[in-house]
N, C-alpha and C. Protein backbone atom coordinates (compact mmCIF):
# COMPACT_ATOMS: atom_id res chain seq x y z
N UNK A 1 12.18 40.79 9.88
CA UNK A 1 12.80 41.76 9.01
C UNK A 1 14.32 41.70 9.12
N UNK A 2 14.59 41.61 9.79
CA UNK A 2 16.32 41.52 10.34
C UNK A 2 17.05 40.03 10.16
N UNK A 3 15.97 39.22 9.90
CA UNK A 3 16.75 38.19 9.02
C UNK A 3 16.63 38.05 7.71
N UNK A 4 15.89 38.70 7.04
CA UNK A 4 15.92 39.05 5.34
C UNK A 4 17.00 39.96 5.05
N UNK A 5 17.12 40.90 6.21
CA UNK A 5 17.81 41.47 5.89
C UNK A 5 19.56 41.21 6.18
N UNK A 6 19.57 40.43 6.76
CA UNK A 6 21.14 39.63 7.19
C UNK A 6 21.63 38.79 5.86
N UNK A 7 19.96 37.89 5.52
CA UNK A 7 20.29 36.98 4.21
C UNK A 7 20.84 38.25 3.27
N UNK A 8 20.02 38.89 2.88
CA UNK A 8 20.63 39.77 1.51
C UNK A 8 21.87 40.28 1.69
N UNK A 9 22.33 40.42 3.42
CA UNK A 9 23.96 41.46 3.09
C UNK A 9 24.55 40.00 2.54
N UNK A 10 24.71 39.04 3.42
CA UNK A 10 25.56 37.73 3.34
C UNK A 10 25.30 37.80 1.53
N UNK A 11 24.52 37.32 1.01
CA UNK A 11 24.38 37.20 -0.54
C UNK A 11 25.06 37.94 -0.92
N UNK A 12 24.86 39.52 -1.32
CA UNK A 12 25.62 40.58 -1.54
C UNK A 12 27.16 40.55 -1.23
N UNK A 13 27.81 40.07 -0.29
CA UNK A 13 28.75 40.19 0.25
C UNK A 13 29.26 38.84 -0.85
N UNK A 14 29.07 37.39 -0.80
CA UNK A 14 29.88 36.26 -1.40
C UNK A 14 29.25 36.64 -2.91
N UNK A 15 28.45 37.35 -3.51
CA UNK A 15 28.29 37.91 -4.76
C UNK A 15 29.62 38.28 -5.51
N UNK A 16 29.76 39.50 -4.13
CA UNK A 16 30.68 40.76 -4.75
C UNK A 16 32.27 40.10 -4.54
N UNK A 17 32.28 39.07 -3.74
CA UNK A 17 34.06 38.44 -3.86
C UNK A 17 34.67 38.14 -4.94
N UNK A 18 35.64 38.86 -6.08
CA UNK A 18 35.73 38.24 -7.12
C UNK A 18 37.00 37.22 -6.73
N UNK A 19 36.67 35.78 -6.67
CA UNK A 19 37.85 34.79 -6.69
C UNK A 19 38.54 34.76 -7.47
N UNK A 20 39.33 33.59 -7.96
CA UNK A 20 40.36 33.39 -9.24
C UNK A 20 39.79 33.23 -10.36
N UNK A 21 39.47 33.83 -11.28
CA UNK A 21 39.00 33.29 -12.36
C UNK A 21 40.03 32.12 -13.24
N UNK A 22 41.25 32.21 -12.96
CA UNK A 22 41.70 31.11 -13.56
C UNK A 22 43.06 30.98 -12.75
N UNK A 23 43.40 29.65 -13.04
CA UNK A 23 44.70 28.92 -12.43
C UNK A 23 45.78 30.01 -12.70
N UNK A 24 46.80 29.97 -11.99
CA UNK A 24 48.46 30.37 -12.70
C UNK A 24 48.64 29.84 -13.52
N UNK A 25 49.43 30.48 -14.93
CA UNK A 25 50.09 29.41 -15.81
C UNK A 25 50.82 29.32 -15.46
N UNK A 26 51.67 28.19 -15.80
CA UNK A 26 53.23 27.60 -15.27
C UNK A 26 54.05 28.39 -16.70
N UNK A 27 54.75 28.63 -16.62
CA UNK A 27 55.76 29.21 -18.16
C UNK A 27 57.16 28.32 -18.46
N UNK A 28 57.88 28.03 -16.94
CA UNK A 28 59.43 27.44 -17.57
C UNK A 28 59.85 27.18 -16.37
N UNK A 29 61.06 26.44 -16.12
CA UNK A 29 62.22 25.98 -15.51
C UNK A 29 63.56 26.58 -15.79
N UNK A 30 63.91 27.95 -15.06
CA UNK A 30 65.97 28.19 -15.47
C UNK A 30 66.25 27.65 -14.54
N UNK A 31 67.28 28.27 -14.83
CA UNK A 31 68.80 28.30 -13.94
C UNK A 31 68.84 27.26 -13.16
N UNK A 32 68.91 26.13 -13.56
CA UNK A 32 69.09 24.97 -13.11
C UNK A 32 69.97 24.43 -13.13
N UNK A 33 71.10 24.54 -11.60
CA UNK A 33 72.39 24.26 -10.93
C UNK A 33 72.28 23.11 -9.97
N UNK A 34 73.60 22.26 -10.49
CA UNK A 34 73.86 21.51 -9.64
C UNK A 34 74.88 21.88 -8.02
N UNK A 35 74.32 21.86 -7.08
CA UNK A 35 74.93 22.48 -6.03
C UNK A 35 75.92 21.79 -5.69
N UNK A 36 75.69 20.42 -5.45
CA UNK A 36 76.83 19.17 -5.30
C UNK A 36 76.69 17.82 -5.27
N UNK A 37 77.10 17.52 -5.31
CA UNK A 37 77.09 15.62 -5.68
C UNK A 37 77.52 14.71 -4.55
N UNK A 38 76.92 13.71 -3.87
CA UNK A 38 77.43 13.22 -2.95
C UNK A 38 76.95 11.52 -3.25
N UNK A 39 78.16 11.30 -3.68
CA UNK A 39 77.76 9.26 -4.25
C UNK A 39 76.64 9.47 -5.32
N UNK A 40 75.72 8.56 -5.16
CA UNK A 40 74.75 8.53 -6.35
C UNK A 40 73.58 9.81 -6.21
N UNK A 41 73.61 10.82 -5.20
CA UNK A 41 72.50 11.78 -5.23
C UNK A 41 73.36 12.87 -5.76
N UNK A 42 72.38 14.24 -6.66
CA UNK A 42 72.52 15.16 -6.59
C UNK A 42 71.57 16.10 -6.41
N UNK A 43 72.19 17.54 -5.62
CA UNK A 43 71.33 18.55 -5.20
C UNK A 43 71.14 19.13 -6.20
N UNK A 44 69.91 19.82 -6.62
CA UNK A 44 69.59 20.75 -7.44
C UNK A 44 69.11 22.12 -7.00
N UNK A 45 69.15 23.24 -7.61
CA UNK A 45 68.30 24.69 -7.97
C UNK A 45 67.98 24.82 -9.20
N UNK A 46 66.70 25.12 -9.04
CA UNK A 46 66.16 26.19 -10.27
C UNK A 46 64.80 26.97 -9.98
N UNK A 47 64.95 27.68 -11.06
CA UNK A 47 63.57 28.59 -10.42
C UNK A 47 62.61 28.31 -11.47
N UNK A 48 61.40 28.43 -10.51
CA UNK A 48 60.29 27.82 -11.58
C UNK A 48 59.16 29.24 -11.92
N UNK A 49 58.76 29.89 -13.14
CA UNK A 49 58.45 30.90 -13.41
C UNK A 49 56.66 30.48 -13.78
N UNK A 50 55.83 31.43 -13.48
CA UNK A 50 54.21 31.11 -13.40
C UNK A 50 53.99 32.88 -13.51
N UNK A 51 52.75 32.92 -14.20
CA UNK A 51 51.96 33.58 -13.90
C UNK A 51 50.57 33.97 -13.41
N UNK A 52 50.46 34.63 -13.34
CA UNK A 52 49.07 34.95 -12.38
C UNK A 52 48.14 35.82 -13.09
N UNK A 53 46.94 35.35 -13.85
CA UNK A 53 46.09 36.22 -14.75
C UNK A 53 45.32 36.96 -13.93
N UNK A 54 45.14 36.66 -12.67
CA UNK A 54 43.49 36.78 -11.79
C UNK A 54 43.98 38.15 -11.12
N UNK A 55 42.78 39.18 -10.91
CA UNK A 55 42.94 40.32 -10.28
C UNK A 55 43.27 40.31 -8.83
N UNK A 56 43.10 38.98 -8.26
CA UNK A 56 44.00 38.50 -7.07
C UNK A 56 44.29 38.09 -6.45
N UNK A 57 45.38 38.33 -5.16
CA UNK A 57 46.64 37.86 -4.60
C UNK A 57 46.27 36.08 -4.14
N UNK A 58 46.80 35.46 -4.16
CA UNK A 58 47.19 34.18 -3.76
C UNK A 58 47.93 33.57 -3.11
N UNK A 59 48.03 32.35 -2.26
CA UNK A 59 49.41 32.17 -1.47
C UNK A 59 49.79 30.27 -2.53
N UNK A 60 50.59 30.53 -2.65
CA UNK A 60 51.32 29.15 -2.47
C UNK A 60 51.37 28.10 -1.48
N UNK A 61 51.04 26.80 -1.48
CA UNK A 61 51.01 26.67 -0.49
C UNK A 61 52.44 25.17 -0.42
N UNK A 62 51.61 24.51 -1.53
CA UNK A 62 52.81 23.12 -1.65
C UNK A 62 52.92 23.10 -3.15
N UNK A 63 54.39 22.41 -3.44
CA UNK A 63 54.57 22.22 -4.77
C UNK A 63 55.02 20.50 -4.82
N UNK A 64 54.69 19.82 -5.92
CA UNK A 64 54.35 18.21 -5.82
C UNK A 64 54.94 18.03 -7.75
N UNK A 65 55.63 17.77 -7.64
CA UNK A 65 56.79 17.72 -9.09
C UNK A 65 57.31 16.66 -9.49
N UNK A 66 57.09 15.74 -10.62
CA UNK A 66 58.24 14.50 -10.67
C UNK A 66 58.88 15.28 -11.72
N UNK A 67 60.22 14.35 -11.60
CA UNK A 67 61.30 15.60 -12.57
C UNK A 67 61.80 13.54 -13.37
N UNK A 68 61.09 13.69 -14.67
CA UNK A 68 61.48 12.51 -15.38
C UNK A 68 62.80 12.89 -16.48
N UNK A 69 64.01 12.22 -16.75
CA UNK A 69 64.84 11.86 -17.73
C UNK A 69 64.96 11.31 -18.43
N UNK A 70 64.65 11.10 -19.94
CA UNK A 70 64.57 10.28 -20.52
C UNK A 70 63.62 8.93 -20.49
N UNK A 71 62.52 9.10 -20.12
CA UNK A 71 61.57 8.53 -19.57
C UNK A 71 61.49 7.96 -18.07
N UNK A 72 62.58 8.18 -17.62
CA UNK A 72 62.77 7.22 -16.16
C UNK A 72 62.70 8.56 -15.36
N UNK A 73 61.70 8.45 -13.99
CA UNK A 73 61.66 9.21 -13.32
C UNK A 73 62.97 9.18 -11.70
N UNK A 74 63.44 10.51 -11.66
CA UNK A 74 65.12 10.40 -11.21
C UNK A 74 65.04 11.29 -9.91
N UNK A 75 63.32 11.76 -9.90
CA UNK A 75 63.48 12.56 -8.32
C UNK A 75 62.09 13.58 -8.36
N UNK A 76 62.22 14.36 -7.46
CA UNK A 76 60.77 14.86 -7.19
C UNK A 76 61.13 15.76 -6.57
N UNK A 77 60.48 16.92 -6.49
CA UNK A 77 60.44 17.85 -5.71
C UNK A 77 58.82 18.30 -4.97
N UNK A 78 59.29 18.31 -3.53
CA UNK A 78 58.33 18.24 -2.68
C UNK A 78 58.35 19.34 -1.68
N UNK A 79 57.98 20.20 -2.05
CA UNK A 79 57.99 21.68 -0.67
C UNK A 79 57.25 22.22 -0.20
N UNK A 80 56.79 22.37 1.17
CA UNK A 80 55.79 22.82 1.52
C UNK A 80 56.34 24.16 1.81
N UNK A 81 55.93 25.08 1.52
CA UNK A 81 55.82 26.53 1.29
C UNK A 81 54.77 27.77 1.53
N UNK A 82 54.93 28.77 1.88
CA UNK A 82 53.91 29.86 2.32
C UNK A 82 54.24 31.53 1.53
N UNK A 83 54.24 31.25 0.23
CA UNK A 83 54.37 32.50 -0.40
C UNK A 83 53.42 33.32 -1.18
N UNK A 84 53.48 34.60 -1.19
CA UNK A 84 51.95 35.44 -1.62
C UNK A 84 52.84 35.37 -3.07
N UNK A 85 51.45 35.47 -3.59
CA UNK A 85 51.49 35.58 -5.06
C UNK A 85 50.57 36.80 -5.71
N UNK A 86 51.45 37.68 -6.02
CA UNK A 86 50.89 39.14 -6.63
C UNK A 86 49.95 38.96 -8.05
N UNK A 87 48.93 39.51 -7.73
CA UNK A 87 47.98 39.60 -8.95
C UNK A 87 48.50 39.95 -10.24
N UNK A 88 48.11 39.91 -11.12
CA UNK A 88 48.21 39.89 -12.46
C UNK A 88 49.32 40.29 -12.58
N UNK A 89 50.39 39.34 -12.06
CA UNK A 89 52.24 39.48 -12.68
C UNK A 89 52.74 38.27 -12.63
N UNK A 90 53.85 38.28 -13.21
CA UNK A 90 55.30 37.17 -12.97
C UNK A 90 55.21 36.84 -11.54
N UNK A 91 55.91 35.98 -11.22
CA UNK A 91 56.66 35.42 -10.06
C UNK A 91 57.32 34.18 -10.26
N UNK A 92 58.03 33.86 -9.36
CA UNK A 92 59.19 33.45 -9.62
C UNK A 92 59.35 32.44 -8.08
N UNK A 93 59.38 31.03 -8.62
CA UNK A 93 59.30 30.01 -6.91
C UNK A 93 60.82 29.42 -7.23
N UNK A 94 61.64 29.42 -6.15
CA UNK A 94 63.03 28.75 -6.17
C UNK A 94 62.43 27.45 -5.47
N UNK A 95 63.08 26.91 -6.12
CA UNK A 95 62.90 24.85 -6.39
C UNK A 95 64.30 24.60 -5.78
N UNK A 96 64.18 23.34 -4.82
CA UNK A 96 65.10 22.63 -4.26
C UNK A 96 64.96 21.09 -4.52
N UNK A 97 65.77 20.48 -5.45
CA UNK A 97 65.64 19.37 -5.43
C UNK A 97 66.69 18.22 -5.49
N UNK A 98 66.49 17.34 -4.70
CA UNK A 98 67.47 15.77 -4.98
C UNK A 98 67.27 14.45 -5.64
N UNK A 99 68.19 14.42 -6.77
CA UNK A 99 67.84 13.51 -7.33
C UNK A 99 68.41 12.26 -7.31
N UNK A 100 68.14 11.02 -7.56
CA UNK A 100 69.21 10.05 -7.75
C UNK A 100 69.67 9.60 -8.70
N UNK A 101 71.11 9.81 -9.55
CA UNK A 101 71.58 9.54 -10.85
C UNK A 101 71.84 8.56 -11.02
N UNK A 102 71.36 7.12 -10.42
CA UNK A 102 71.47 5.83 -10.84
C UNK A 102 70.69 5.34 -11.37
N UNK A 103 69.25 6.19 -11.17
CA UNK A 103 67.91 6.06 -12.44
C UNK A 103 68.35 6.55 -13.62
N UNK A 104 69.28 6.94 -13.90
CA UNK A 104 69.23 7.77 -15.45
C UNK A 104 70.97 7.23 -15.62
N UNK A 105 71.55 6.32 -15.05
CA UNK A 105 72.34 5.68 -15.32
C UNK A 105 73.60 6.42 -14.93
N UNK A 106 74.68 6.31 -13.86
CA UNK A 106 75.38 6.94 -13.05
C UNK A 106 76.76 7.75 -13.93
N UNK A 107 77.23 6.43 -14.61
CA UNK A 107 78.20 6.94 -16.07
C UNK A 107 77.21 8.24 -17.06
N UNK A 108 76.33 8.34 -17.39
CA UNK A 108 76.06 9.22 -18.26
C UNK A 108 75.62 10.72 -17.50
N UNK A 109 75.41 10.12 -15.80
CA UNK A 109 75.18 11.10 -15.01
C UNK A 109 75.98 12.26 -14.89
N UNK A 110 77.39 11.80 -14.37
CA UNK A 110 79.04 12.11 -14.41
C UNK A 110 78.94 12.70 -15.64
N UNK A 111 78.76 12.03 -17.10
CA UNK A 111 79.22 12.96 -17.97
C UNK A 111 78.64 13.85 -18.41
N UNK A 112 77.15 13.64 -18.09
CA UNK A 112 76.63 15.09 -18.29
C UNK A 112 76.82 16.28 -17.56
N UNK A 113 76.98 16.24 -15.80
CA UNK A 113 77.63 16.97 -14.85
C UNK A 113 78.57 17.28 -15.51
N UNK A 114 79.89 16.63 -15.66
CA UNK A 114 81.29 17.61 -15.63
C UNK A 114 81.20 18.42 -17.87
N UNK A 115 80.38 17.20 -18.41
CA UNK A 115 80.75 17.06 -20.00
C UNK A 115 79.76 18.69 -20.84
N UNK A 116 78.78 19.01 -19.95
CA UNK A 116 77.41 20.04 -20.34
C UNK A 116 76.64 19.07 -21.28
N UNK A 117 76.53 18.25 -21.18
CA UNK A 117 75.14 17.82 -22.03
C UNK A 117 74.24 18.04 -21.89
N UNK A 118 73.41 18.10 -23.20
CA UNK A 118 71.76 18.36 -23.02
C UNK A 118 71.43 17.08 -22.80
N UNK A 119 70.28 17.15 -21.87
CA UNK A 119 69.84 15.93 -21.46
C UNK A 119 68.02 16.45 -21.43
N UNK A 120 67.01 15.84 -21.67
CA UNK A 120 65.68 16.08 -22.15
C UNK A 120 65.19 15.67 -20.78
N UNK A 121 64.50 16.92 -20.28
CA UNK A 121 63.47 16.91 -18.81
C UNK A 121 62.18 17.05 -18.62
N UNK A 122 61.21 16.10 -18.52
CA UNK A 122 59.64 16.00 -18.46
C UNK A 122 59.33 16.47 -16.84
N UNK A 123 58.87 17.69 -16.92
CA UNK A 123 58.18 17.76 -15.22
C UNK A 123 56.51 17.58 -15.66
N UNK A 124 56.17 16.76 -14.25
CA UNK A 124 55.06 16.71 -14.12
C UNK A 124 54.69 16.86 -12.72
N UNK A 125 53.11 17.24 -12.57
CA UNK A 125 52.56 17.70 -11.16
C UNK A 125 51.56 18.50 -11.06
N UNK A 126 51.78 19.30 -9.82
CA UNK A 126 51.13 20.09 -9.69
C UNK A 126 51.23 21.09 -8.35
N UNK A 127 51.32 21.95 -8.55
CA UNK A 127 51.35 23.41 -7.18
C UNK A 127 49.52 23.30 -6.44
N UNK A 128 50.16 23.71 -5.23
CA UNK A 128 48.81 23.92 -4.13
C UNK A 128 48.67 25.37 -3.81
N UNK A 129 47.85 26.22 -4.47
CA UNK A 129 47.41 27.25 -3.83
C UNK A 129 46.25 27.31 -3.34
N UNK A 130 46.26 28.68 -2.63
CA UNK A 130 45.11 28.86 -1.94
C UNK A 130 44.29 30.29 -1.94
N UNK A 131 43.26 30.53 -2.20
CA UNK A 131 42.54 31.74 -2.19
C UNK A 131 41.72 31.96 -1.09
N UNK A 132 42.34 32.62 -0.04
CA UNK A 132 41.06 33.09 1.12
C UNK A 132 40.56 31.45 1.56
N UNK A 133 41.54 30.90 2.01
CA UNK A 133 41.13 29.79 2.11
C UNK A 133 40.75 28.27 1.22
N UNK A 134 40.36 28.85 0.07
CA UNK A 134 39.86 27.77 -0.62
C UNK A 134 41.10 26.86 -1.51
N UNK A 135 41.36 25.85 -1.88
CA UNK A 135 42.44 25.11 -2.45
C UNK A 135 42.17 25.39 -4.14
N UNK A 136 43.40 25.59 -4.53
CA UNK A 136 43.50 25.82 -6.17
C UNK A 136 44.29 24.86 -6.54
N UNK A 137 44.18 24.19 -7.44
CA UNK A 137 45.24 23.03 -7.83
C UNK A 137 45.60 23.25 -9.10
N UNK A 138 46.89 23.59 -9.46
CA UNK A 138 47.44 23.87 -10.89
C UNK A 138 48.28 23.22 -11.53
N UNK A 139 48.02 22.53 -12.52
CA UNK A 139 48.55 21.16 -12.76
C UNK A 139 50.14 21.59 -13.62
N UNK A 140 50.96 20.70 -13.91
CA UNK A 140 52.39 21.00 -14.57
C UNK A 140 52.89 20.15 -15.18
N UNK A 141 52.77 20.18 -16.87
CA UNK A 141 53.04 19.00 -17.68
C UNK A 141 54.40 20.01 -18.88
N UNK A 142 55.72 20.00 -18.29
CA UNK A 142 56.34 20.87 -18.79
C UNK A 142 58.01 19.85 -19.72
N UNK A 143 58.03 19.87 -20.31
CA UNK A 143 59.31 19.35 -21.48
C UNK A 143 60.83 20.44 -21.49
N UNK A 144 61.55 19.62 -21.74
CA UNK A 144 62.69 20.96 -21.73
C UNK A 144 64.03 19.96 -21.74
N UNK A 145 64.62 20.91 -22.97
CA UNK A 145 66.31 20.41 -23.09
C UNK A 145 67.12 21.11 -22.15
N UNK A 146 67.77 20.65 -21.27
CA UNK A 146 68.84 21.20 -19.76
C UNK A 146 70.37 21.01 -20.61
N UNK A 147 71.15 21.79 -20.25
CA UNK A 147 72.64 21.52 -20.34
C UNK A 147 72.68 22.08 -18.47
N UNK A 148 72.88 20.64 -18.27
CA UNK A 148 73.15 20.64 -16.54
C UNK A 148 74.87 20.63 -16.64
């Protein structure tokens, strides 16, 4: 009797867990600053904006990003990270990244730095979260005109 009755709490219990019903959406890329330039690399910021449909909380765990220019890919962002992610709202992940401006050609690099050009940015990837343990993988296929 006491193991029918152990099976049914356990059942009852991973029944009643409501997990994620769906991924974060990814929404955009701002404020994307160049911090400084040193020879052919530059540092970047920006913040990367997602939301969260699911009734709940989540952690972040890694973010895995190629950041392409004009078809040539010029750097990546790679962070391993530990941030909660509030149920059904905004949030907001600050991105650190270095790129190298000799993939996207060093003269047009310079003039887009000092000149403000728009220059056309393909991210692709994907974020690592996690629910109570389990791995969520949320993929990131995002386009965007920058005046860096």
């Amino acid at each position: 009797m006491t193991r029918i009755t152990l099976i049914a709490f356990f059942s009852l219990l991973i029944m009643s867990c409501n997990g994620p019903k769906e991924a974060p959406e990814f929404k955009q890329i701002t404020n994307i600053e160049v911090t400084k330039v040193m020879g052919r690399t530059a540092y970047l910021n920006a913040d990367a904006y997602f939301y969260n449909p699911n009734k709940v909380r989540m952690t972040l765990k890694k973010i895995n990003v190629d950041v392409m220019v004009e078809g040539k890919k010029i750097g990546e962002i790679n962070q391993s990270v530990k941030t909660k992610i509030p149920a059904m709202s905004d949030f907001k992940i600050p991105l650190d990244a270095t790129f190298d401006m000799g993939e996207v050609g060093f003269l047009n690099s310079i003039i887009s730095i000092l000149g403000g050009k728009k220059v056309k940015v393909h991210y692709t990837g994907h974020i690592k979260l996690t629910y109570h343990g389990f791995p969520i993988r949320v993929p990131i296929d995002y386009d965007d005109e920058v005046r860096i």
